[in-house]
PDB file of N, CA and C in Angstrom:
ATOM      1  N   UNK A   1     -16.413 -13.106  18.893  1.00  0.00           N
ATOM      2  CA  UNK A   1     -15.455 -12.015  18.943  1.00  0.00           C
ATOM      3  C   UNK A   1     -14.257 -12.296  18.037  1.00  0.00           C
ATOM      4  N   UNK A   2     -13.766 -13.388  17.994  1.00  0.00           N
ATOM      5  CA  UNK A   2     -12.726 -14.387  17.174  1.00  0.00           C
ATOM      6  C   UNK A   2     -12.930 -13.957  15.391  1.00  0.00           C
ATOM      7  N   UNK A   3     -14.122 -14.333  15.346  1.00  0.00           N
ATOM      8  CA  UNK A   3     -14.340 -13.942  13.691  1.00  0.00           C
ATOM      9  C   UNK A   3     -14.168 -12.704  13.931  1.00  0.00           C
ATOM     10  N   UNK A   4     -15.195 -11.299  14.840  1.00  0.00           N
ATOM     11  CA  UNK A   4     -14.588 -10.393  14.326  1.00  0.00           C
ATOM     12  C   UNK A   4     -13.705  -9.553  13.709  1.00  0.00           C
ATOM     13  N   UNK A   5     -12.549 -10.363  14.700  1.00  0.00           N
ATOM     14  CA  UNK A   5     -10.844  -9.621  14.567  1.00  0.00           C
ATOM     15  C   UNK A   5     -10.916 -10.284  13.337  1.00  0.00           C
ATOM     16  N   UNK A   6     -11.241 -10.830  12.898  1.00  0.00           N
ATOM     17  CA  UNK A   6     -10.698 -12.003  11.754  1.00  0.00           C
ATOM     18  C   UNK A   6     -11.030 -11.328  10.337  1.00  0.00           C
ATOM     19  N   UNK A   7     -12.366 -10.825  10.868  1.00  0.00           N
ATOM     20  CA  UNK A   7     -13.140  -9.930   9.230  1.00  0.00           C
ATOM     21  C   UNK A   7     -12.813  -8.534   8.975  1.00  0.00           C
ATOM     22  N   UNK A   8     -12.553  -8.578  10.199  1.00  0.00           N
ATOM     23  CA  UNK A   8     -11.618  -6.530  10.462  1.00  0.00           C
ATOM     24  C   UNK A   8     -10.502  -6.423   9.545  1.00  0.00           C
ATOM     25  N   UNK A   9      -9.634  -7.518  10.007  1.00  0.00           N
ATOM     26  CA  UNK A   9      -7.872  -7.752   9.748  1.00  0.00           C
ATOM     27  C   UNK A   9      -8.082  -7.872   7.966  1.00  0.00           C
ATOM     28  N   UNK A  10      -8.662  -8.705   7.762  1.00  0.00           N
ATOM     29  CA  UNK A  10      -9.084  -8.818   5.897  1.00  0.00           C
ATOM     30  C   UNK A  10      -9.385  -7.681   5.524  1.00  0.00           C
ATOM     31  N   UNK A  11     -10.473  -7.126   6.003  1.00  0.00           N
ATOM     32  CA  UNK A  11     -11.179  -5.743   5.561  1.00  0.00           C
ATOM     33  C   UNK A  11      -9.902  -4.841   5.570  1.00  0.00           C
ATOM     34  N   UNK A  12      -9.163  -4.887   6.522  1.00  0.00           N
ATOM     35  CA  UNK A  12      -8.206  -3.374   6.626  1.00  0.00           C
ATOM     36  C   UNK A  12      -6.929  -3.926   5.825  1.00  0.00           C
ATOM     37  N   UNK A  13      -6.558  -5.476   5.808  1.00  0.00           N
ATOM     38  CA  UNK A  13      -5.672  -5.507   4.333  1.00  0.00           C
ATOM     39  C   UNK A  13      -5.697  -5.504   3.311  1.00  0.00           C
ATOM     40  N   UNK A  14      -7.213  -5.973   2.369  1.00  0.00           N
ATOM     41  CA  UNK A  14      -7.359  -5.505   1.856  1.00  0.00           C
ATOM     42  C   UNK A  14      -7.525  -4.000   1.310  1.00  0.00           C
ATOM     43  N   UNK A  15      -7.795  -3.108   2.042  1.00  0.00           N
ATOM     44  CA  UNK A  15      -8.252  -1.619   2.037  1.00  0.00           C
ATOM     45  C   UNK A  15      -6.541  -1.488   1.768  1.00  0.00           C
ATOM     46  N   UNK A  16      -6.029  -1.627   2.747  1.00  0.00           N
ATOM     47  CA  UNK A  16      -4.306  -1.317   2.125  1.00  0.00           C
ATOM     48  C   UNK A  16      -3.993  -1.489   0.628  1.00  0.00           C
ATOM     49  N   UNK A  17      -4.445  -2.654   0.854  1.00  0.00           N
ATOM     50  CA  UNK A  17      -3.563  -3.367  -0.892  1.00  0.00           C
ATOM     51  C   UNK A  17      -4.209  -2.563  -2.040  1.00  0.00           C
ATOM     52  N   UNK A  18      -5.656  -1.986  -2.001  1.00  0.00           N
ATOM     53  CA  UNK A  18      -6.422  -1.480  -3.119  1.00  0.00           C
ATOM     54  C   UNK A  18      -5.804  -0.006  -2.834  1.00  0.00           C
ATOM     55  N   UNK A  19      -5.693   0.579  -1.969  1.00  0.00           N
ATOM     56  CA  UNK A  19      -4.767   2.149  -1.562  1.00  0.00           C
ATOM     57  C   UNK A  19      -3.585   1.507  -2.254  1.00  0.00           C
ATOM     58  N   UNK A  20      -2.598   0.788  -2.036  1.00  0.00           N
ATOM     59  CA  UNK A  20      -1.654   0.584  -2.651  1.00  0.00           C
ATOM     60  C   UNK A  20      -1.793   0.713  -4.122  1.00  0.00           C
ATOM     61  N   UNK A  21      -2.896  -0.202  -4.911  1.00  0.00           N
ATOM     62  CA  UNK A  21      -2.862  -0.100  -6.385  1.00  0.00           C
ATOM     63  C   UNK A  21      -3.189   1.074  -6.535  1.00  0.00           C
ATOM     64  N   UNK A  22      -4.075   1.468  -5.723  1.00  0.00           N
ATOM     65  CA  UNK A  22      -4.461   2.943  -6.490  1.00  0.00           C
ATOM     66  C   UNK A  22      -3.148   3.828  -6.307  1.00  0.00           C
ATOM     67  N   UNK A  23      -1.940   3.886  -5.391  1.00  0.00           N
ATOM     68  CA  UNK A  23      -0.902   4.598  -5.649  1.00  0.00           C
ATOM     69  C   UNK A  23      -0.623   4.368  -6.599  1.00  0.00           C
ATOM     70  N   UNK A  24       0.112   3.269  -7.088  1.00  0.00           N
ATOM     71  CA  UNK A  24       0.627   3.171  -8.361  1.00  0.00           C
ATOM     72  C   UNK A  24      -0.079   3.092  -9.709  1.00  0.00           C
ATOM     73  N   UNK A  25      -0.638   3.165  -9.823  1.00  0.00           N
ATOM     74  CA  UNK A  25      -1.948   3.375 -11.020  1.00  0.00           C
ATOM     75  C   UNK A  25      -1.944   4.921 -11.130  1.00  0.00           C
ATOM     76  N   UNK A  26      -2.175   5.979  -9.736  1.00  0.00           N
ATOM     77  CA  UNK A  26      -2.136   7.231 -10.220  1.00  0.00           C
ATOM     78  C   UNK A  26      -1.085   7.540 -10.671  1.00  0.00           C
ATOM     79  N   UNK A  27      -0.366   6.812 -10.010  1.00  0.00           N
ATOM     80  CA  UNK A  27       1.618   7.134 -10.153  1.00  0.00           C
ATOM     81  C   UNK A  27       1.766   7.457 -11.706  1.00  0.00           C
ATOM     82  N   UNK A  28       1.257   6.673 -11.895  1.00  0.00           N
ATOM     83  CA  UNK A  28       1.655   6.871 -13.599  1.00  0.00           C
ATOM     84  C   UNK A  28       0.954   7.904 -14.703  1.00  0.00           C
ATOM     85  N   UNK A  29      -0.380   7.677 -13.842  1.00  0.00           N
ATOM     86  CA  UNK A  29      -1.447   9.014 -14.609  1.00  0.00           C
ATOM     87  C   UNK A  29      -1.094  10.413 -14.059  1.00  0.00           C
ATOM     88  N   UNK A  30      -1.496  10.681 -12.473  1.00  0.00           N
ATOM     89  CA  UNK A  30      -1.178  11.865 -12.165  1.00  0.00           C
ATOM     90  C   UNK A  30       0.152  11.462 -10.906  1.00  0.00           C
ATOM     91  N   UNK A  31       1.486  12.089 -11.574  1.00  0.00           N
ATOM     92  CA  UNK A  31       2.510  11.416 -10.637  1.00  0.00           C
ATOM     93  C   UNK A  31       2.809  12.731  -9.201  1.00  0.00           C
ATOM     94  N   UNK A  32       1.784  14.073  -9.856  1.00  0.00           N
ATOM     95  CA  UNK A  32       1.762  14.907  -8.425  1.00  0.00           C
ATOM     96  C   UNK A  32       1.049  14.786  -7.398  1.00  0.00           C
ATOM     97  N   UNK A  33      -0.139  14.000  -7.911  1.00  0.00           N
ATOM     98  CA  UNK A  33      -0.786  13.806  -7.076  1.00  0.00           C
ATOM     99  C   UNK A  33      -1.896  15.062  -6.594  1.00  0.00           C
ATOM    100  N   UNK A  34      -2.131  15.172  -7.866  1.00  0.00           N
ATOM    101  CA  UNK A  34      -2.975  16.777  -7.633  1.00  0.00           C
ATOM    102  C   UNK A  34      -4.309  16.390  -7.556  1.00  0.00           C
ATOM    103  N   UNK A  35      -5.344  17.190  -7.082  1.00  0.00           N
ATOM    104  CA  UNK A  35      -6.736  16.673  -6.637  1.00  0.00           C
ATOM    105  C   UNK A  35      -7.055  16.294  -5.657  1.00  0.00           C
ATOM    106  N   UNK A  36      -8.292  16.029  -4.641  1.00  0.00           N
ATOM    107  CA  UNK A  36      -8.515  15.493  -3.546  1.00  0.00           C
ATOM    108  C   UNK A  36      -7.970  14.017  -3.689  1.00  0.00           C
ATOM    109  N   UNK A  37      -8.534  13.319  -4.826  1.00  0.00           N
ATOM    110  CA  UNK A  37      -8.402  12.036  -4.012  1.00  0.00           C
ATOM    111  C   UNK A  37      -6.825  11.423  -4.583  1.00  0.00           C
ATOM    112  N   UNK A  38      -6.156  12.350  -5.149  1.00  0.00           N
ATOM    113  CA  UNK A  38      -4.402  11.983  -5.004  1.00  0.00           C
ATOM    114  C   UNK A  38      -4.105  12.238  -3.932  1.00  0.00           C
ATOM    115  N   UNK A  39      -4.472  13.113  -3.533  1.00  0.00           N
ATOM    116  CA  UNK A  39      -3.704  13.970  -2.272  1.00  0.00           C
ATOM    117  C   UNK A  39      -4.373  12.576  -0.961  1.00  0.00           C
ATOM    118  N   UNK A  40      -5.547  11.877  -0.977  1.00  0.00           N
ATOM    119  CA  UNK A  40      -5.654  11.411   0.023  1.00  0.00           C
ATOM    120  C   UNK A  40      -5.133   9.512   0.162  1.00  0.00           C
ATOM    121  N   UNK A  41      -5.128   9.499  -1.443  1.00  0.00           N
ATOM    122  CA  UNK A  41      -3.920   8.564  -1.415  1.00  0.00           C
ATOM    123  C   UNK A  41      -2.726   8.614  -1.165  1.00  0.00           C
ATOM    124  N   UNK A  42      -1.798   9.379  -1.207  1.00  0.00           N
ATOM    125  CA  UNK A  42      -0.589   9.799  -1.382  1.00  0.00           C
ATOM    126  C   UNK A  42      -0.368   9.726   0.159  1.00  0.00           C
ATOM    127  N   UNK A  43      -1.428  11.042   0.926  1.00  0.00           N
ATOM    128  CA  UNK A  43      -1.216  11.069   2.499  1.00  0.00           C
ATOM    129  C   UNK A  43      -1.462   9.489   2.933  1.00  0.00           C
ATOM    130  N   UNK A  44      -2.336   8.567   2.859  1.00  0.00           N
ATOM    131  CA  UNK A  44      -2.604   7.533   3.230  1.00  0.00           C
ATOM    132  C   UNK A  44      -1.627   6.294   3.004  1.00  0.00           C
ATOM    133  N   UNK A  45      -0.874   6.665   2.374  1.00  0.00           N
ATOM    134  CA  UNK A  45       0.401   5.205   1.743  1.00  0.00           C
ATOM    135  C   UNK A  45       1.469   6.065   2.282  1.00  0.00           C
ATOM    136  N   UNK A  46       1.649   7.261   1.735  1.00  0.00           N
ATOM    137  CA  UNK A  46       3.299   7.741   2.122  1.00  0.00           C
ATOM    138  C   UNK A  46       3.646   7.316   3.613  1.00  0.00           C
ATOM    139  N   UNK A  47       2.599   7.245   4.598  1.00  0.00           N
ATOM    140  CA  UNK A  47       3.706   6.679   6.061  1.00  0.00           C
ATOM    141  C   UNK A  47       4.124   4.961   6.133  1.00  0.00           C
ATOM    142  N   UNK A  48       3.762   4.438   4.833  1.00  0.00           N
ATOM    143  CA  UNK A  48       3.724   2.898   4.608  1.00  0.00           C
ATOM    144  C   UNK A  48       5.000   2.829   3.783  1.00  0.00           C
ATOM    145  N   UNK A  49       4.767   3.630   2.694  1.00  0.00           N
ATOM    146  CA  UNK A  49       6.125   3.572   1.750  1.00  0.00           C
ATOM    147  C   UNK A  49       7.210   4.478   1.648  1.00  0.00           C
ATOM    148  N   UNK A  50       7.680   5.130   2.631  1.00  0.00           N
ATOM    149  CA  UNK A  50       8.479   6.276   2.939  1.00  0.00           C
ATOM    150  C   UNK A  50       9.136   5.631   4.248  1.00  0.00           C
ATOM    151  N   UNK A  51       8.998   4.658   4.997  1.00  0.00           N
ATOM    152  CA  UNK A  51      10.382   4.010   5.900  1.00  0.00           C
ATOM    153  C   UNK A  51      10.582   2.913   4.960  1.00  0.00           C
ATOM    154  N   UNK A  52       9.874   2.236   3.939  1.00  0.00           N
ATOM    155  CA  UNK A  52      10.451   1.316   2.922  1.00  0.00           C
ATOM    156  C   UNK A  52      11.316   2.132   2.114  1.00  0.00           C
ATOM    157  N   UNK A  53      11.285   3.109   1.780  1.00  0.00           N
ATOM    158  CA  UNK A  53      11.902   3.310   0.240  1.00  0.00           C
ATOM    159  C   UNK A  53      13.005   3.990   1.233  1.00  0.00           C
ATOM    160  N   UNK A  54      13.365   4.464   2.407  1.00  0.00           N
ATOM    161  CA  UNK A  54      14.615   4.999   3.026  1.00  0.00           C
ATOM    162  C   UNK A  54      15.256   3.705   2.988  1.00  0.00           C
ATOM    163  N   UNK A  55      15.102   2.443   3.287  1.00  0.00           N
ATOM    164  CA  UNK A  55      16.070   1.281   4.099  1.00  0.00           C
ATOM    165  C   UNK A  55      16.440   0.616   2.115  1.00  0.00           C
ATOM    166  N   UNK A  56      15.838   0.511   1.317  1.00  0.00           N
ATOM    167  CA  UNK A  56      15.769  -0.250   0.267  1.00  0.00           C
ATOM    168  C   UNK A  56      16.901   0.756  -0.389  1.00  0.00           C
ATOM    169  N   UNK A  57      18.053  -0.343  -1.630  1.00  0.00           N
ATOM    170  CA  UNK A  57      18.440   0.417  -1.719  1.00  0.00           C
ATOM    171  C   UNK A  57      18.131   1.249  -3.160  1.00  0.00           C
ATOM    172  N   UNK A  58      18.513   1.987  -3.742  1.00  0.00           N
ATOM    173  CA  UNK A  58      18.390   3.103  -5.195  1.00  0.00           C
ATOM    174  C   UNK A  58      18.537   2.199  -6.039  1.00  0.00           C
ATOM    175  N   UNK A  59      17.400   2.409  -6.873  1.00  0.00           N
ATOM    176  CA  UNK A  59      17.268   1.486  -8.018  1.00  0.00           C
ATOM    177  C   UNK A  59      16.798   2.469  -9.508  1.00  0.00           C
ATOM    178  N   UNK A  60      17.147   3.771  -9.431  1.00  0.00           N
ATOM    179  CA  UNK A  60      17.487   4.902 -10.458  1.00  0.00           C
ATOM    180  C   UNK A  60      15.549   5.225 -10.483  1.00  0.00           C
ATOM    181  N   UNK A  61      15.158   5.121 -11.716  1.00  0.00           N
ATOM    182  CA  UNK A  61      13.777   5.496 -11.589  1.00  0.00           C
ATOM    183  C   UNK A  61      12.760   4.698 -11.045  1.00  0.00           C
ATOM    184  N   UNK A  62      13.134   3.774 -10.782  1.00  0.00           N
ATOM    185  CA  UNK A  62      12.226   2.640 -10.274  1.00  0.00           C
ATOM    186  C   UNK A  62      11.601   2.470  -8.718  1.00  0.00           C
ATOM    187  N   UNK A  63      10.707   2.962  -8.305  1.00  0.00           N
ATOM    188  CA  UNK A  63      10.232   2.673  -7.277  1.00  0.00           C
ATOM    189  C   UNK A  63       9.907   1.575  -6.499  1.00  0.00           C
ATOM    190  N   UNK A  64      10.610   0.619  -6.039  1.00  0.00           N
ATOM    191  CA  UNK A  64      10.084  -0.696  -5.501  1.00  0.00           C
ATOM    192  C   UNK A  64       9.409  -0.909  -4.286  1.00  0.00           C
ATOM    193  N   UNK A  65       9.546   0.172  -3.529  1.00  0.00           N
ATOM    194  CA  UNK A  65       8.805  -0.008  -2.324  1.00  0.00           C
ATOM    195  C   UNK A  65       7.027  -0.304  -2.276  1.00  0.00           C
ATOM    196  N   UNK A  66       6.508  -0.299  -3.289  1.00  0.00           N
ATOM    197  CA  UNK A  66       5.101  -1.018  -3.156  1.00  0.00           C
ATOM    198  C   UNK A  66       5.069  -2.488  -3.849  1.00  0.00           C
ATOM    199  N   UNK A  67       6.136  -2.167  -3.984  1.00  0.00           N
ATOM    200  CA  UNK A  67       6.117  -4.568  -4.296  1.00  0.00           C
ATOM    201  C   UNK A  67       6.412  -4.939  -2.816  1.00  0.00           C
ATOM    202  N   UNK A  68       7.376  -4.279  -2.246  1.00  0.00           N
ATOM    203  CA  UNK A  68       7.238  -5.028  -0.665  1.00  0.00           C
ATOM    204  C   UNK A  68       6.183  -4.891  -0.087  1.00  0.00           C
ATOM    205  N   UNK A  69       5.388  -3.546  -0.176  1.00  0.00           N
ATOM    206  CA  UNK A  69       4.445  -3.592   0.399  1.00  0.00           C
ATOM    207  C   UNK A  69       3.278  -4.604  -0.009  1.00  0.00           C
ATOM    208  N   UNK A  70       3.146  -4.795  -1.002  1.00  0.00           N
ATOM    209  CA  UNK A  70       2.184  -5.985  -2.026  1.00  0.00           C
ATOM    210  C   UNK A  70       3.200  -7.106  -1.599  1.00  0.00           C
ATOM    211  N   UNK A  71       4.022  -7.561  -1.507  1.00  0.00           N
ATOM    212  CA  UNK A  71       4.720  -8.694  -0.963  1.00  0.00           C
ATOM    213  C   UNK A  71       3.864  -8.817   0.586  1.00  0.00           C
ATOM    214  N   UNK A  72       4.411  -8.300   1.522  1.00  0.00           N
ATOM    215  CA  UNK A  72       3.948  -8.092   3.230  1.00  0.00           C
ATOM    216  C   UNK A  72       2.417  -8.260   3.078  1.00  0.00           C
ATOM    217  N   UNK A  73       1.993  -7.607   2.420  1.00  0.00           N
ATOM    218  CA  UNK A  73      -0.109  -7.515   2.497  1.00  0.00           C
ATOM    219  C   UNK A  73      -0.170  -8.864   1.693  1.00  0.00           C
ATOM    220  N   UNK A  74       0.164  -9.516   1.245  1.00  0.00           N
ATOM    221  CA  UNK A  74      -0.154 -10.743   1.007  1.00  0.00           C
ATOM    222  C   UNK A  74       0.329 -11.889   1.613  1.00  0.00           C
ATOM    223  N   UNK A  75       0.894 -11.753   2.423  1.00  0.00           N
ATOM    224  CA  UNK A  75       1.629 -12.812   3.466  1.00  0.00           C
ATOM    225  C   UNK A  75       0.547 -12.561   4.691  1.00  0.00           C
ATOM    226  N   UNK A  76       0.381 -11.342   4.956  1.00  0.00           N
ATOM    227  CA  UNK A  76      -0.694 -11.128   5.676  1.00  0.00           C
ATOM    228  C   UNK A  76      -2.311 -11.750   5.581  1.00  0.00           C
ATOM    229  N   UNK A  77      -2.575 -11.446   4.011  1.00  0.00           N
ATOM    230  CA  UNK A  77      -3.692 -12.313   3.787  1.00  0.00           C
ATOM    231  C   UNK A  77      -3.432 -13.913   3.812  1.00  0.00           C
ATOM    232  N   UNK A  78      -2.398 -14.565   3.846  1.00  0.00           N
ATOM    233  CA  UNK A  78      -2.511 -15.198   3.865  1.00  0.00           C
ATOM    234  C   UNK A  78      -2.343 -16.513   5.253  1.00  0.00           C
ATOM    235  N   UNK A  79      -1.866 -15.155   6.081  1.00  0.00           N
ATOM    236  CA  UNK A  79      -1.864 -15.593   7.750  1.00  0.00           C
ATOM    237  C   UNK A  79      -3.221 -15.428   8.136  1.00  0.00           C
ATOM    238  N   UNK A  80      -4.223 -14.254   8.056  1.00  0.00           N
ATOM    239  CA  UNK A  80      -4.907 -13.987   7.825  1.00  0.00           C
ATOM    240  C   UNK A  80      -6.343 -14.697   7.708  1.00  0.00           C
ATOM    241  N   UNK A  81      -6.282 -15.670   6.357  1.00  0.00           N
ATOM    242  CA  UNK A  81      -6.770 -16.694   6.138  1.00  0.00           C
ATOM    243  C   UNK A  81      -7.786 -16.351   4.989  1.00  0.00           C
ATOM    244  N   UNK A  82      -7.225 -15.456   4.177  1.00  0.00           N
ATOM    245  CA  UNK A  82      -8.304 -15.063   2.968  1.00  0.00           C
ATOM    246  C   UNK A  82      -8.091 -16.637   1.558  1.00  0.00           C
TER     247      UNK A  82
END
């Protein structure tokens, strides 16, 4: 049961971290996010990076709230034990 939780927790941080790149990767190609699978990235990260980017402070065009999040998901993998 032990490994399970163990291969779940990897599986679902990883799945974050690759949703994460794929935000910022579209970010730059399509920054509306138009299409199904913007729209289901966008819905899928925005409740992750939308209480980060309120508390962080303004940094003009620069979005930093998915480096914390890529900061946190890798502290995770690495509690984790990847």
């Amino acid at each position: 049961m032990g490994t399970f939780l163990v291969v779940f927790l990897r599986f679902l941080v990883l799945a974050l971290w690759l949703l994460m790149l794929g935000r910022v990767l579209m970010s730059w190609i399509d920054p509306r996010f138009s299409g199904p699978v913007g729209r289901f990235v966008y819905e899928t990260t925005e409740p992750i990076l939308g209480p980060i980017r309120r508390v962080m402070p303004r940094t003009g065009m620069i979005d930093l709230s998915p480096l914390v999040v890529f900061l946190v998901l890798g502290v995770l993998l690495r509690i984790v034990g990847i």
